[in-house]
Each structure stands twice: as C-alpha cells, then as structure tokens.
Protein backbone atom coordinates (compact mmCIF):
# COMPACT_ATOMS: atom_id res chain seq x y z
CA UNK A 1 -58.22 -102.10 -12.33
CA UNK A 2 -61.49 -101.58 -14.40
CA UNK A 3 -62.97 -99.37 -12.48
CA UNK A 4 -59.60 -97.40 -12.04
CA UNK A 5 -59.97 -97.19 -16.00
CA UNK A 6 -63.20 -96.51 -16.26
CA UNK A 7 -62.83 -93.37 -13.86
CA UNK A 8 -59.50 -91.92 -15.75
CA UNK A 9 -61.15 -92.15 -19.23
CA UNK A 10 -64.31 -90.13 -17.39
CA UNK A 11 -62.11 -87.13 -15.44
CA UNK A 12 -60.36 -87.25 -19.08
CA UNK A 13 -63.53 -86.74 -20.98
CA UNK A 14 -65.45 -84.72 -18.24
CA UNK A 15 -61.66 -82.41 -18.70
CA UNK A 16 -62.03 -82.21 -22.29
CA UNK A 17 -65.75 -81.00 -22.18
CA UNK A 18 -64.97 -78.24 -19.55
CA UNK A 19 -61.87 -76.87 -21.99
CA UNK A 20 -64.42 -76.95 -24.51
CA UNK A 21 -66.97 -74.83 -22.48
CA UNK A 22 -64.14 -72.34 -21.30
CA UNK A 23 -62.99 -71.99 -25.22
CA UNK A 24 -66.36 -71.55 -26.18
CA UNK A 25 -67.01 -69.24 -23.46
CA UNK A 26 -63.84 -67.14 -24.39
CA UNK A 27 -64.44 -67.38 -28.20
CA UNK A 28 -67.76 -65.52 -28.11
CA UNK A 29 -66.76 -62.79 -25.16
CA UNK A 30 -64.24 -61.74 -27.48
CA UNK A 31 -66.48 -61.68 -30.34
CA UNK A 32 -68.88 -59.58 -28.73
CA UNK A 33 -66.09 -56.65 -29.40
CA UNK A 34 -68.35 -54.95 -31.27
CA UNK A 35 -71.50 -55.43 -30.10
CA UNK A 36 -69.97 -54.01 -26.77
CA UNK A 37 -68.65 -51.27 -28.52
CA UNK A 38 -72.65 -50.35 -29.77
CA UNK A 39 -73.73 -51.27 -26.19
CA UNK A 40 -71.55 -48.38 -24.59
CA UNK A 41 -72.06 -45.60 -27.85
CA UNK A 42 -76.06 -46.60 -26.84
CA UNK A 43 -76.09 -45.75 -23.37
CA UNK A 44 -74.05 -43.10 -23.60
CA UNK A 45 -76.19 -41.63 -26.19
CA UNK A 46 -79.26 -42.28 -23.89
CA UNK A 47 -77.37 -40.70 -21.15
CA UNK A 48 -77.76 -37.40 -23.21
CA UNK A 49 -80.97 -37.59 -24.40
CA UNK A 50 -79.64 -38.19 -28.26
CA UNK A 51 -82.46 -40.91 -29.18
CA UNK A 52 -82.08 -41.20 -32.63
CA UNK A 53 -78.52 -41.87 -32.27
CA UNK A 54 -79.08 -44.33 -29.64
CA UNK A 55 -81.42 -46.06 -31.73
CA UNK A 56 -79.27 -46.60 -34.37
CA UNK A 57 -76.30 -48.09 -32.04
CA UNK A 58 -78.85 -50.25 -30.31
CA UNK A 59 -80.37 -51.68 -33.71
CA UNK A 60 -76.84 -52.59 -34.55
CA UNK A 61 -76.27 -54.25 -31.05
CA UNK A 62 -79.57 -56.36 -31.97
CA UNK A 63 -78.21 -57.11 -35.26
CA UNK A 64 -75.20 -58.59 -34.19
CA UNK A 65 -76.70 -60.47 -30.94
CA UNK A 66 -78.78 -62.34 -33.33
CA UNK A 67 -75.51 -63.17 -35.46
CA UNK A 68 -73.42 -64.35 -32.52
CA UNK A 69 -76.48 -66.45 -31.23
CA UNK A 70 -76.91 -67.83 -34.39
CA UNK A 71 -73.96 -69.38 -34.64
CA UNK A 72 -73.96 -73.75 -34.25
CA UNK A 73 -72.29 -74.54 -31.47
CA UNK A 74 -72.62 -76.92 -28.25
CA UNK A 75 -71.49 -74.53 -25.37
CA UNK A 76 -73.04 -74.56 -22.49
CA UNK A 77 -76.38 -73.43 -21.38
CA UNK A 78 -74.75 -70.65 -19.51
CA UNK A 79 -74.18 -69.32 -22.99
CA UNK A 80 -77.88 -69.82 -23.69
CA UNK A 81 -79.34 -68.12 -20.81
CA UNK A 82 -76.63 -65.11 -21.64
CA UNK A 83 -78.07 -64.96 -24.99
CA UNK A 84 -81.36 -65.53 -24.21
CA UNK A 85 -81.33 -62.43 -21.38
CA UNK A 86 -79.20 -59.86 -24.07
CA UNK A 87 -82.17 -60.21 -26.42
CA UNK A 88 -85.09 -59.71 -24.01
CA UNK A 89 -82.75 -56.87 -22.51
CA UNK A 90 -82.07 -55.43 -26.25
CA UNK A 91 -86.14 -55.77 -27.05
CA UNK A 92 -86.71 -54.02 -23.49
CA UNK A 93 -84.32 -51.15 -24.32
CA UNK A 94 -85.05 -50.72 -27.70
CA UNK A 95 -88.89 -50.50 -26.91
CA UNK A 96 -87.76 -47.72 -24.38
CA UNK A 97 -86.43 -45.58 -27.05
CA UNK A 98 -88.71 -46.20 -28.91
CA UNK A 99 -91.00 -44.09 -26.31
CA UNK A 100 -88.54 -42.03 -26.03
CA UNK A 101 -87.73 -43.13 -22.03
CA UNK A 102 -83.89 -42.53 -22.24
CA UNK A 103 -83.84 -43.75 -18.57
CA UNK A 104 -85.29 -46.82 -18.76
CA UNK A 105 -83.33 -47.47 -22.07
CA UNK A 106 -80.26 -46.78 -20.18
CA UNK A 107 -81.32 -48.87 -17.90
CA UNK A 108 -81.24 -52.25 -19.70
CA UNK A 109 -78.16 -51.63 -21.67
CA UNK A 110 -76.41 -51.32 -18.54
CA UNK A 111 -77.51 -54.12 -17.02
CA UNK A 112 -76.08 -55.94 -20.39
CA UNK A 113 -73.11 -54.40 -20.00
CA UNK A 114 -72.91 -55.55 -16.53
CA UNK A 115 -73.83 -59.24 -18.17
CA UNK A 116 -71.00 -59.35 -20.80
CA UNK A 117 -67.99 -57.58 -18.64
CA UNK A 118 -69.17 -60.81 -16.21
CA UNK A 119 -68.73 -63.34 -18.68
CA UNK A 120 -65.48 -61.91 -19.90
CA UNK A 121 -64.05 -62.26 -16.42
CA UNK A 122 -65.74 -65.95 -16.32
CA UNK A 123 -63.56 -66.58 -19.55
CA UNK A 124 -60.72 -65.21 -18.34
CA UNK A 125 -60.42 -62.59 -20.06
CA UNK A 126 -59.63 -58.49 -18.81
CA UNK A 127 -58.31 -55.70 -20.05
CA UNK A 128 -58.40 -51.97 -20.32
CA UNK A 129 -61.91 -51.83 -21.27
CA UNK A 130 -63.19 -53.82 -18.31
CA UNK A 131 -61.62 -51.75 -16.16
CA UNK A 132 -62.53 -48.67 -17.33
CA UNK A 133 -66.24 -50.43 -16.66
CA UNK A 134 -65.57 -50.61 -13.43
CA UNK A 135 -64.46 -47.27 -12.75
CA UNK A 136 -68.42 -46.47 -12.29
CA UNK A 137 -69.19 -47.61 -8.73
CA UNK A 138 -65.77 -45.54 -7.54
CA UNK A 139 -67.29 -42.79 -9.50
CA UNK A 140 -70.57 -42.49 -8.33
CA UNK A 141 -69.35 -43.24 -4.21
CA UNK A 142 -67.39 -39.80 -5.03
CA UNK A 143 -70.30 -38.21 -6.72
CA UNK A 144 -72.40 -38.72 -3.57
CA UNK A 145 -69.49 -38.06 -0.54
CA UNK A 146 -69.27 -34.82 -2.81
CA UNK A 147 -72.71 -33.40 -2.84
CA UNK A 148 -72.82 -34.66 0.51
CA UNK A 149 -69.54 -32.47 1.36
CA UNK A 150 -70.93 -29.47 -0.42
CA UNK A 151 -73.87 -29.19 2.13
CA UNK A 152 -71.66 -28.36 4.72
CA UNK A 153 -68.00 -27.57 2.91
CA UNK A 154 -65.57 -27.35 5.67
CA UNK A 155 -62.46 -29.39 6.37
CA UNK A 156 -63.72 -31.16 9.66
CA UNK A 157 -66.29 -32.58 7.03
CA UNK A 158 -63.57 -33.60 4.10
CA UNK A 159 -62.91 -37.23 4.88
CA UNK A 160 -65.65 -39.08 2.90
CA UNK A 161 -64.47 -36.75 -0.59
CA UNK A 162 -61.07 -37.20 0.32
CA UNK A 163 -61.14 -41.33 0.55
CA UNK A 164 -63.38 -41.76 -2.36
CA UNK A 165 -61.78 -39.42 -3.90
CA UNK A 166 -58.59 -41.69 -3.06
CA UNK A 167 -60.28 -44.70 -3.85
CA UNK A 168 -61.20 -43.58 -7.75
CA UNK A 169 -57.40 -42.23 -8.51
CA UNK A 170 -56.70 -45.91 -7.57
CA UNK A 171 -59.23 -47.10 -10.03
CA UNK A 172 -58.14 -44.60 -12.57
CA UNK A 173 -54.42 -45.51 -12.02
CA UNK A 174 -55.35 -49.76 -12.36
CA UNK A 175 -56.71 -48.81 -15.33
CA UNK A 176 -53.64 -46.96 -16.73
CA UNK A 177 -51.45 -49.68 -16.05
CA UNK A 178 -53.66 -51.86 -17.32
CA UNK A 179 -53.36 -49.74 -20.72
CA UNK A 180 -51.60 -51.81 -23.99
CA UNK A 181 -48.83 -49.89 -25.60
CA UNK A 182 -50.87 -48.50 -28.47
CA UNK A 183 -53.88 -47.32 -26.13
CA UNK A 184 -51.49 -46.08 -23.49
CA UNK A 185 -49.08 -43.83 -26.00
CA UNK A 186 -52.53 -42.32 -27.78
CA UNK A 187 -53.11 -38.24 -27.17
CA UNK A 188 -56.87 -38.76 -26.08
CA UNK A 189 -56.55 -41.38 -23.63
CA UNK A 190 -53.36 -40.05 -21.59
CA UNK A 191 -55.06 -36.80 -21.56
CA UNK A 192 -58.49 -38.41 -20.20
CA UNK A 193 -56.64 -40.55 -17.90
CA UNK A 194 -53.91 -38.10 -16.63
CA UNK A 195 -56.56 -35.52 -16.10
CA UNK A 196 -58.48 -37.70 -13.70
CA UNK A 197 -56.07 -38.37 -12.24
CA UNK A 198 -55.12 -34.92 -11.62
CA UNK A 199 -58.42 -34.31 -10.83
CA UNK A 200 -59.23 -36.67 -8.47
CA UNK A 201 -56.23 -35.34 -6.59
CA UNK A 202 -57.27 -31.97 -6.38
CA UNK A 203 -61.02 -32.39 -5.22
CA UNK A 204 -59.46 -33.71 -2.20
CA UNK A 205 -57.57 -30.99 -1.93
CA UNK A 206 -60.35 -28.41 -2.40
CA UNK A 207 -62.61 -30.50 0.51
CA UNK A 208 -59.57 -30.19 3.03
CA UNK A 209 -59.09 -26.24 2.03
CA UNK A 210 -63.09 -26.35 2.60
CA UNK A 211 -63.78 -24.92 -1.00
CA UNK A 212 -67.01 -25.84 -1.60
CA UNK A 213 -67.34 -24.53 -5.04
CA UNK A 214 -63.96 -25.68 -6.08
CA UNK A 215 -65.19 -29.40 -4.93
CA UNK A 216 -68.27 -28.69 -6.99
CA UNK A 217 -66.24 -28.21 -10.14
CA UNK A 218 -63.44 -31.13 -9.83
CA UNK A 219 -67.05 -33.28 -9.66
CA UNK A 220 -68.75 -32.32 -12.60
CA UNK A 221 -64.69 -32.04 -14.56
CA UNK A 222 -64.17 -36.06 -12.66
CA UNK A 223 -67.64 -36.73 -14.42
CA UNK A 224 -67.18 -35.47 -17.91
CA UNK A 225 -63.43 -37.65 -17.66
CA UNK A 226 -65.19 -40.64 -16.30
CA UNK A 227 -68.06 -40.56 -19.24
CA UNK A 228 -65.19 -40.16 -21.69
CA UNK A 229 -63.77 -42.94 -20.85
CA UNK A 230 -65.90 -45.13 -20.99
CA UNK A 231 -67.27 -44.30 -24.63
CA UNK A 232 -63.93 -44.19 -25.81
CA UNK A 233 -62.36 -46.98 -23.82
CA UNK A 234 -65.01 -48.71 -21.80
C-alpha cells in the first residue's frame, strides 16, 4: 500500500511538472508574436537586397529575444537550447548584414523561423501563419517541375507542373480554411489567396496546352503571391 502511494503522488507530481513545461512552452511561442513578425519583415527584406531595412527588423528581433529570454522562469531546457540557438542564429545573421551578404543573412533567419514554427507545433499551437510557413517547400517543388517543364514545354512533359502545381493549391486552400474570420473577410488576403489559387490552377493548364511562356509567367505571378503571403501572413 506504501509503495502504491508513493508511486501515485510521483505520476501526480511528474503530471504536474509536464503541464507546467507544456504551459511554459505555449506561453512563450505565443509571445514570440512579434519577434516572428520582425523575423519574416527581415528575411523578406534580405530576400530583396533592402539591407538597411533588414537591419533594422533584425535589431528589433534581437531586442526582443533578449527580453523573452530574460524572463525568470523554470521551463525546460528545451526552452534553453531554443533560446540559446535564436541568439547565436540572430548574432550570425546580423553579422551577415552587416557585410552586406543578404544570402547568408537569409539564411539564418530562416532557419529560426524553421525553429519557432517547430516549437509552436510542440506547444500545440497552429494557425494561419504556420501554414502559410509551410506553403514554401510546395512552392519551391513547383518552382523547379516548372523550369524543368519549360526546357522542353510540351504536354507529354506536363505531369510534374501539373501535380505540384496540384499539390500547392492544396496548400494554399489548407491555409484558407485555416483563415480566422477577421483575416479571412480582409481585401488583401482573399485577393493573395484567391489569386493563387487561381493561379496555381492555370499553370497547369498552360503545361497541358504546352505553353511554355504562359507556364513561365503563372511561376514568377505564383511567386510574387507566395512571398506576399508570407510577409503579410506568414
């Protein structure tokens, strides 16, 4: 009977501690709103070669890593090493700009991205913005089966655009049901969304006419939508 005690008051305690880890874990993903929200201004900034601006976003990213780490708490040391890898990532990346090596710069901030959408799904957490994150991958498969395609643009040679084209409208469509009220009734995201939709509709269209150009230009319009997003949304 002792020991029986002795083991319920441990799976009790041992329950406690790991509700305390997953509230901890869940209380700082969603305060690192807007530090995520300088993260993805940063790299898109990078992207197009606007250092200065990117420097700014990133200095603000820095500013409020070291406030979030700051803060007393006993989580666990899976929160450390997070921590602990955003700042050597925000030193690397801001040291990049500081050089004025967009790429590398871009680099690291992804990879940080990649880090905090991860520990948002450890702590339970998704929504619109993660998904829009994710969007990438589908995005760049289609980027490749389309330059691929326009080497030789005929419709025996369609079926790589057309499924990834297939496989990003799914993406794009998760994401718009995954869309809150207010985000989903807002002029610049349903035209963003709707119109890559669209998009990603016809490019398949154009690779099964064999319209090499026309593939061409549904990439680089499904690019400039994708981009969007995710500094808006992502």
């Amino acid at each position: 009977m002792r020991c029986t005690i002795v083991l319920l008051a441990w799976l009790a305690s041992s329950a406690l501690a790991l509700g305390a880890e997953a509230d901890r874990l869940a209380d700082v993903a969603s305060a690192m709103a807007p530090i995520m929200a300088n993260l993805r201004t940063a790299a898109s900034y990078a992207r197009t070669g606007n250092i200065a601006l990117a420097q700014i976003e990133t200095d603000e990213a820095v500013a409020g890593w070291k406030r979030l780490a700051s803060l007393p708490a006993d989580g666990p040391s899976e929160l450390s090493r997070f921590f602990d890898g955003g700042r050597e990532r925000l030193a690397t990346a801001t040291a990049a700009l500081d050089r004025g090596d967009d790429v590398a710069a871009g680099r690291e901030l992804l990879a940080l991205r990649q880090a905090s959408h991860a520990l948002r799904r450890r702590a339970g957490l998704y929504d619109i913005g993660d998904c829009i994150f994710e969007i990438a991958p589908a995005m760049e498969a289609l980027r490749v089966a389309a330059i691929g395609y326009g080497e030789r643009p005929a419709p025996a040679n369609a079926e790589e655009t057309v499924a990834t084209a297939s496989a990003f409208r799914d993406r794009l469509q998760r994401c718009n049901e995954w869309a809150n009220s207010e985000i989903a009734a807002q002029g610049e995201f349903r035209r963003l969304i709707d119109g890559a939709i669209a998009s990603s509709g016809e490019i398949a269209h154009a690779a099964m006419a064999g319209d090499g150009p026309l593939v061409h230009r549904y990439l680089i319009e499904l690019q400039s939508f994708a981009q969007l997003l995710d500094f808006r949304y992502g």
